[in-house]
C-alpha atoms as a PDB file:
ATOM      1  CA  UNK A   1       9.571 -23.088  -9.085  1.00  0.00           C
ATOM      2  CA  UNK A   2       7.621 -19.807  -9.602  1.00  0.00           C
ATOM      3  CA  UNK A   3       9.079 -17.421 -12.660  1.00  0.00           C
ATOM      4  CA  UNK A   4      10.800 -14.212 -10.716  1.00  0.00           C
ATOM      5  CA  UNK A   5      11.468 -11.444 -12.627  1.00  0.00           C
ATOM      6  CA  UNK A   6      14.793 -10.025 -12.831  1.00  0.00           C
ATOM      7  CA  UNK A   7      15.985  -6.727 -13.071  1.00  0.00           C
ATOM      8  CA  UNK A   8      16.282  -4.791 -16.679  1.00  0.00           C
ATOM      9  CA  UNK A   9      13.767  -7.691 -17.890  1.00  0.00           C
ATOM     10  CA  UNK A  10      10.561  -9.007 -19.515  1.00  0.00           C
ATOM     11  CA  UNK A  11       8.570 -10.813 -21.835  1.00  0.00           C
ATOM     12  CA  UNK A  12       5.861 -10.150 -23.899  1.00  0.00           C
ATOM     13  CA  UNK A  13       3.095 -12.969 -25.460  1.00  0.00           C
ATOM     14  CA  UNK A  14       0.725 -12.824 -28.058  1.00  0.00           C
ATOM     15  CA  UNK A  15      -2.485 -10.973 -27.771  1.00  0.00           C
ATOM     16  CA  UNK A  16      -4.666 -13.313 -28.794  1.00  0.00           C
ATOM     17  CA  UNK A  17      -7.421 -10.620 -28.407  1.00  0.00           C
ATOM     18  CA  UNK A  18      -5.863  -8.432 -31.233  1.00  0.00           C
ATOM     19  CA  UNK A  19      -7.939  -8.494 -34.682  1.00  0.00           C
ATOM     20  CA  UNK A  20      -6.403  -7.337 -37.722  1.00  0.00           C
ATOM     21  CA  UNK A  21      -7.333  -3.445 -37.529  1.00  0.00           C
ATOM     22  CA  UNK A  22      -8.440  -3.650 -34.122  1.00  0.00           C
ATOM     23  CA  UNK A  23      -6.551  -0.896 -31.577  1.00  0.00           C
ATOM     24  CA  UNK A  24      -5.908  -3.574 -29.146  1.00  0.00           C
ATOM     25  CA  UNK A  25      -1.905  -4.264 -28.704  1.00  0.00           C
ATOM     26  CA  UNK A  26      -0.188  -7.068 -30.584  1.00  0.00           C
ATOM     27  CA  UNK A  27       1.686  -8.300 -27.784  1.00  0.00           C
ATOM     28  CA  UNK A  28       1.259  -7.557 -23.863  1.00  0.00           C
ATOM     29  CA  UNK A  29       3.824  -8.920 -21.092  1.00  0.00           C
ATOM     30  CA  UNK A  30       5.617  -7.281 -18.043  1.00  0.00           C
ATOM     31  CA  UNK A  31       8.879  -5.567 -17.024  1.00  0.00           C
ATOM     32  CA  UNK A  32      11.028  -4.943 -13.966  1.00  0.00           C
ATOM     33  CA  UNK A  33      12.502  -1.688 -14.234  1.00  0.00           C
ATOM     34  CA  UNK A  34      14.429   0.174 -11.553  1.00  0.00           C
ATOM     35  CA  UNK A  35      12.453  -1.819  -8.586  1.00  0.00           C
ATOM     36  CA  UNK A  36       9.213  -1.564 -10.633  1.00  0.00           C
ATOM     37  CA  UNK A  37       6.764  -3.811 -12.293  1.00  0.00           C
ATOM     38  CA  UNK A  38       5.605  -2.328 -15.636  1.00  0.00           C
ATOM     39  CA  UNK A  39       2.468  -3.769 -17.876  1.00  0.00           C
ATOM     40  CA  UNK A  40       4.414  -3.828 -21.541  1.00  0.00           C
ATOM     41  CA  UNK A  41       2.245  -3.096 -24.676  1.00  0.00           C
ATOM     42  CA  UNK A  42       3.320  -3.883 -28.235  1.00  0.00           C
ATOM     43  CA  UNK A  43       1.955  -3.093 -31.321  1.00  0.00           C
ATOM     44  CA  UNK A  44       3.571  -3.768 -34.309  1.00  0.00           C
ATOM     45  CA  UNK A  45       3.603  -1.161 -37.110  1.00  0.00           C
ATOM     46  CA  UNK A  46       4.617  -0.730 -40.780  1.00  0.00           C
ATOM     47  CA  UNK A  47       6.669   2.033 -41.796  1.00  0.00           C
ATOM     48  CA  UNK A  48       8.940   3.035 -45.051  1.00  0.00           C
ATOM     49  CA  UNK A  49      11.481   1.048 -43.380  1.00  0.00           C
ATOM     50  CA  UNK A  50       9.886  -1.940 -42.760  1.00  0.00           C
ATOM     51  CA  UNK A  51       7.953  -2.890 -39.801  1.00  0.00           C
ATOM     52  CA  UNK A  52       8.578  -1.998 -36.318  1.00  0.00           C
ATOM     53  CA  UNK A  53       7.560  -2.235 -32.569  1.00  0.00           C
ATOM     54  CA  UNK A  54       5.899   0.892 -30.884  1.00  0.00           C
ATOM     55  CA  UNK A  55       6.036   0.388 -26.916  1.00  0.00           C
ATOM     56  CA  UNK A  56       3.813   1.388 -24.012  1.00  0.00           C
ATOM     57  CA  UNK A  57       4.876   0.884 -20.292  1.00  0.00           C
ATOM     58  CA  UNK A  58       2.197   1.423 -17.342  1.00  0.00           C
ATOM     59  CA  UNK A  59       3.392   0.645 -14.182  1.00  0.00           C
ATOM     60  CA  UNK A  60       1.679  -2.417 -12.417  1.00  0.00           C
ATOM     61  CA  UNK A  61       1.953  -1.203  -8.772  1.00  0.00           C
ATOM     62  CA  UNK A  62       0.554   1.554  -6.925  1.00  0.00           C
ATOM     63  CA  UNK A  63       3.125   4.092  -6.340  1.00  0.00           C
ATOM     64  CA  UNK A  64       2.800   5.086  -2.264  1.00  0.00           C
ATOM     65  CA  UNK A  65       1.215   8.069  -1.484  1.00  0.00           C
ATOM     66  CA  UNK A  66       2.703  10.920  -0.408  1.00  0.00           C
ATOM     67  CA  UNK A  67       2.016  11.916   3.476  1.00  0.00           C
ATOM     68  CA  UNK A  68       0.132  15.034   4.107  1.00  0.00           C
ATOM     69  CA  UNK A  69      -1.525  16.210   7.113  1.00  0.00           C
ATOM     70  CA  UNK A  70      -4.961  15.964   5.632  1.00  0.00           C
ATOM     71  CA  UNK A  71      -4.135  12.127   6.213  1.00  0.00           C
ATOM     72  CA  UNK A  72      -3.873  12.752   9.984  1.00  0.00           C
ATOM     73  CA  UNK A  73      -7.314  14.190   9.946  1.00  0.00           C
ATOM     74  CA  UNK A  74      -5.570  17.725  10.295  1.00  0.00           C
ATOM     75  CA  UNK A  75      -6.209  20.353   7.320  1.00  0.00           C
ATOM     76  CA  UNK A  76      -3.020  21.260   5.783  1.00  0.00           C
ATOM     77  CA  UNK A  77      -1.496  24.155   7.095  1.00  0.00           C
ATOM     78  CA  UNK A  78      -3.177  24.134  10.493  1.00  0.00           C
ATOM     79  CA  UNK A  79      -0.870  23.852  14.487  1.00  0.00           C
ATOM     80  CA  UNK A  80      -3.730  22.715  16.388  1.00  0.00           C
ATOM     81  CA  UNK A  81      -3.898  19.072  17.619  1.00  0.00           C
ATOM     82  CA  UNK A  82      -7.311  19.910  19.676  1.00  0.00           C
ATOM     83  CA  UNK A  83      -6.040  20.203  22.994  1.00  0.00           C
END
């Protein structure tokens, strides 16, 4: 059975690329969020309170274009359909 992702969910692995000092993220996974599939980037940090987890999201999927008529080979604004 394939892994499916489920809503409000990921998982992130190790980066094995990541050298100490290196600006590469610790830890890279995925996450569904509200219908979308986001690349998850972790680095892990070191703070007065201890270490932490700072967090990028990118989504995966190309969002779909907006329609303009510049798309219909039209320039925006224009009535005439060349009749």
């Amino acid at each position: 059975m394939a892994f499916e992702h489920r809503e409000g969910s990921g998982a992130l692995f190790r980066n094995k690329q990541h050298e100490e000092g290196d600006k590469k993220p610790n830890a890279t996974g995925d996450a569904l969020i509200g219908g979308i599939l986001y690349e998850v980037s972790a680095w892990t940090k070191e703070g007065a309170k201890g270490k932490w987890q700072s967090l990028s999201f990118k989504p995966k999927q190309q969002q779909p274009k907006q329609h303009s008529a510049a798309a219909d080979g039209f320039p925006e604004g224009s009535d005439d359909i060349g009749f």
